[in-house]
Protein backbone atom coordinates (compact mmCIF):
# COMPACT_ATOMS: atom_id res chain seq x y z
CA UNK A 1 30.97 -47.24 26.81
CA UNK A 2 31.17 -48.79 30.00
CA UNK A 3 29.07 -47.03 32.95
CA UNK A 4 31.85 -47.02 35.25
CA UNK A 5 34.68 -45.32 32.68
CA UNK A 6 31.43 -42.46 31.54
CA UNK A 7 31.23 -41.26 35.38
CA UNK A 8 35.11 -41.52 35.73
CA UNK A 9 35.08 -39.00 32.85
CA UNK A 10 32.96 -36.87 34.23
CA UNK A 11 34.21 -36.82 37.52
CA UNK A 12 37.92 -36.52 35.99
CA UNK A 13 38.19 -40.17 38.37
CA UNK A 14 38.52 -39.09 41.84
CA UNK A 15 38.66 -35.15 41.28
CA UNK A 16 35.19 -34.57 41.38
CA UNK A 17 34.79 -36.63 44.40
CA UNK A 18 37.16 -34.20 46.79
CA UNK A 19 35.60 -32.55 49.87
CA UNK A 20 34.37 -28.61 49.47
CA UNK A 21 34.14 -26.75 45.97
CA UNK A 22 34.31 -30.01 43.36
CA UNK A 23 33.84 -26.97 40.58
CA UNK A 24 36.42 -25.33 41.87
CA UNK A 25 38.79 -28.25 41.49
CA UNK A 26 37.58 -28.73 38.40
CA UNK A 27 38.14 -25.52 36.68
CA UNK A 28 41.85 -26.07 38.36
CA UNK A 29 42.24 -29.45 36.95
CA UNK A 30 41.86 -27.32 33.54
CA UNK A 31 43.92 -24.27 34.32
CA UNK A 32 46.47 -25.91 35.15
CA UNK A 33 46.30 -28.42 32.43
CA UNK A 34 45.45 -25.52 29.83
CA UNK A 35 48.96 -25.02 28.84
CA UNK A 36 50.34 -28.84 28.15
CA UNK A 37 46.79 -29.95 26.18
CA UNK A 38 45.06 -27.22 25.22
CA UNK A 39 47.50 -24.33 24.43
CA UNK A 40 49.94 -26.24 21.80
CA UNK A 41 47.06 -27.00 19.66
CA UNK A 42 46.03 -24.63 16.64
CA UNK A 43 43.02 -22.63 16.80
CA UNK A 44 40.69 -25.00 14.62
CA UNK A 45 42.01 -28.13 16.97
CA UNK A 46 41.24 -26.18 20.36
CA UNK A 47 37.87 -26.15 18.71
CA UNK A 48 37.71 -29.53 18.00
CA UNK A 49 39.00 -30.63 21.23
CA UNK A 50 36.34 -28.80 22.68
CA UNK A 51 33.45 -29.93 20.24
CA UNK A 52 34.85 -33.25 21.64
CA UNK A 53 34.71 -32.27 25.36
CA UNK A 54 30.78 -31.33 24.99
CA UNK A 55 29.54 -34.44 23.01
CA UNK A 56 31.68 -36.84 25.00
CA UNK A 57 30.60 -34.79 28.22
CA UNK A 58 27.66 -34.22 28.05
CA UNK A 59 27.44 -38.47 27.02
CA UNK A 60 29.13 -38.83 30.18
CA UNK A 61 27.44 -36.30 32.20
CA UNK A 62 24.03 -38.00 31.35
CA UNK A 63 25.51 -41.30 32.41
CA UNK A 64 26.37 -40.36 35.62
CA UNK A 65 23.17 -38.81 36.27
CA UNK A 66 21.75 -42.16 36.26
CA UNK A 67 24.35 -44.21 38.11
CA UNK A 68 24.71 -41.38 41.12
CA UNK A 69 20.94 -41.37 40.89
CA UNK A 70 20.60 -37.15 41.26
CA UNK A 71 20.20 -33.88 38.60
CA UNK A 72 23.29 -32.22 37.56
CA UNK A 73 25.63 -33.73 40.76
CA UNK A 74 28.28 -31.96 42.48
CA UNK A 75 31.12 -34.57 41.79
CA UNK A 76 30.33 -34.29 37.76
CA UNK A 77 32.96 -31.69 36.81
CA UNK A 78 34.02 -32.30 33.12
CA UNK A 79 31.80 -29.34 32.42
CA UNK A 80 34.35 -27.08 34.29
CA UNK A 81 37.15 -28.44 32.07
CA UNK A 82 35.03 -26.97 28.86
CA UNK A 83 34.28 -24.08 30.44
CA UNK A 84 37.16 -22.85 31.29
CA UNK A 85 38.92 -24.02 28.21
CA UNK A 86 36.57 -21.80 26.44
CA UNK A 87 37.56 -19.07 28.79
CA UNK A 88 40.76 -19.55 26.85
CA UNK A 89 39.85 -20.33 23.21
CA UNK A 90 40.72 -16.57 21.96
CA UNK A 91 43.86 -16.03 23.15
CA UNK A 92 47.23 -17.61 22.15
CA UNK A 93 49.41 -18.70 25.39
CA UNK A 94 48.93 -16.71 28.41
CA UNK A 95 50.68 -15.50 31.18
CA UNK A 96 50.92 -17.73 34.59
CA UNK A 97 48.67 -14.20 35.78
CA UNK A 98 46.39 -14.15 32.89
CA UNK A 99 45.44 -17.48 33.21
CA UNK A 100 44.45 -17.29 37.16
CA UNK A 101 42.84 -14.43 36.21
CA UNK A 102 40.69 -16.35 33.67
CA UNK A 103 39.99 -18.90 36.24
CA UNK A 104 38.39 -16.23 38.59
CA UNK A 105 36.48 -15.02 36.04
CA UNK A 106 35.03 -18.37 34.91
CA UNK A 107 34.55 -19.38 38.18
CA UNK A 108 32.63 -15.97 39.20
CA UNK A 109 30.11 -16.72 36.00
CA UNK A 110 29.81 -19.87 36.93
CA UNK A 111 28.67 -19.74 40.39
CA UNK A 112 27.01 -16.69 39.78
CA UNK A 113 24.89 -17.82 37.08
CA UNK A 114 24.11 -14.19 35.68
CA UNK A 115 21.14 -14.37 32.70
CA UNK A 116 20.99 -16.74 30.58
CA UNK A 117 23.14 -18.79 32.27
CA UNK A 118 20.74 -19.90 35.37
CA UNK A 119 18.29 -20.16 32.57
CA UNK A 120 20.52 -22.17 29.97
CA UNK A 121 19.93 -25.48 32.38
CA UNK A 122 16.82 -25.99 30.82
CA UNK A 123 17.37 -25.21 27.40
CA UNK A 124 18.85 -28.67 27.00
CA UNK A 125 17.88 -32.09 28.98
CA UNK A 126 20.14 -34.31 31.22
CA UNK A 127 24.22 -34.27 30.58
CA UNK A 128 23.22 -31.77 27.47
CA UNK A 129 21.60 -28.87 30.28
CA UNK A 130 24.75 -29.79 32.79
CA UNK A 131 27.18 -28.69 29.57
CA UNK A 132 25.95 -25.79 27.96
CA UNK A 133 25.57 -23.49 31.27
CA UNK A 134 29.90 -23.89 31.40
CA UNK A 135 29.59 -22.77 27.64
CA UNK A 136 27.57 -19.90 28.43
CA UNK A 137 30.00 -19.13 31.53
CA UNK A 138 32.72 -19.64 29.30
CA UNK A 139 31.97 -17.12 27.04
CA UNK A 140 31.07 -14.66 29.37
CA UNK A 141 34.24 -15.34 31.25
CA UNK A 142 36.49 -15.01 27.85
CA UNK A 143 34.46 -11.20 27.19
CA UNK A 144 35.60 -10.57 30.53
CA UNK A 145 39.08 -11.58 30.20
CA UNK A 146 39.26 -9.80 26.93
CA UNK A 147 38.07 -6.54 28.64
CA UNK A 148 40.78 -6.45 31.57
CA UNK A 149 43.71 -7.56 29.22
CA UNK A 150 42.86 -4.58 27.00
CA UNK A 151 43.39 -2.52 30.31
């Protein structure tokens, strides 16, 4: 793939690249989104889609590495858009509330980092490291969500 189209991707185009919180924007780029392309899929396509999201992502991730010449950059968000998606995997369609909620968790996890997260970076090299710490956030953030909906 073209350089140019792999650090479009991972930026989500110009997303990535607005001032304060890129992550942020990110994981609302998916939230929002959630609903129209993730939600109206079956369970084994949500995990496809994401299976997709990590390969293609993490691709794209590495890519962008090289052309913005820096580690894991700020602007490279298409990791938010797995994590938070994973946030979502185990539940069917949400409430408008239950899905804000979901984003507060992921993003707490996320900037956070609690263990393994932090630690997760370095399990993997380049676009790979950038991916799996969303995962890992993710997952954390889904347990969480879980927890408070069985409140």
């Amino acid at each position: 793939m073209h350089s140019k189209i792999l650090v479009n991707i991972a930026t989500l185009g110009p997303v990535g690249f607005l001032p304060k919180a890129p992550g942020t924007w990110g994981s609302a780029v998916a939230a929002i989104g959630a609903p129209f392309c993730f939600y109206p899929f079956p369970f084994t396509v949500k995990v496809l889609i994401l299976a997709f999201i990590f390969i293609f992502g993490a691709i794209a991730c590495s890519e962008a590495e090289v052309q913005l010449g820096k580690k894991d950059p700020g602007c490279v968000i298409i990791d938010e858009v797995l994590g938070q998606w994973i946030t979502y995997l185990p539940f069917g369609m949400m409430t408008g509330s239950q899905l804000i909620i979901g984003f507060v968790f992921f993003r707490i996890f996320d900037i956070l980092k609690p263990w393994p997260i932090k630690q997760s970076e370095k399990w993997l090299k380049s676009g790979w490291g950038v991916m799996i710490d969303d995962v890992l956030a993710g997952v954390y953030a889904a347990i969480a969500l879980w927890l408070f909906r069985m409140i």
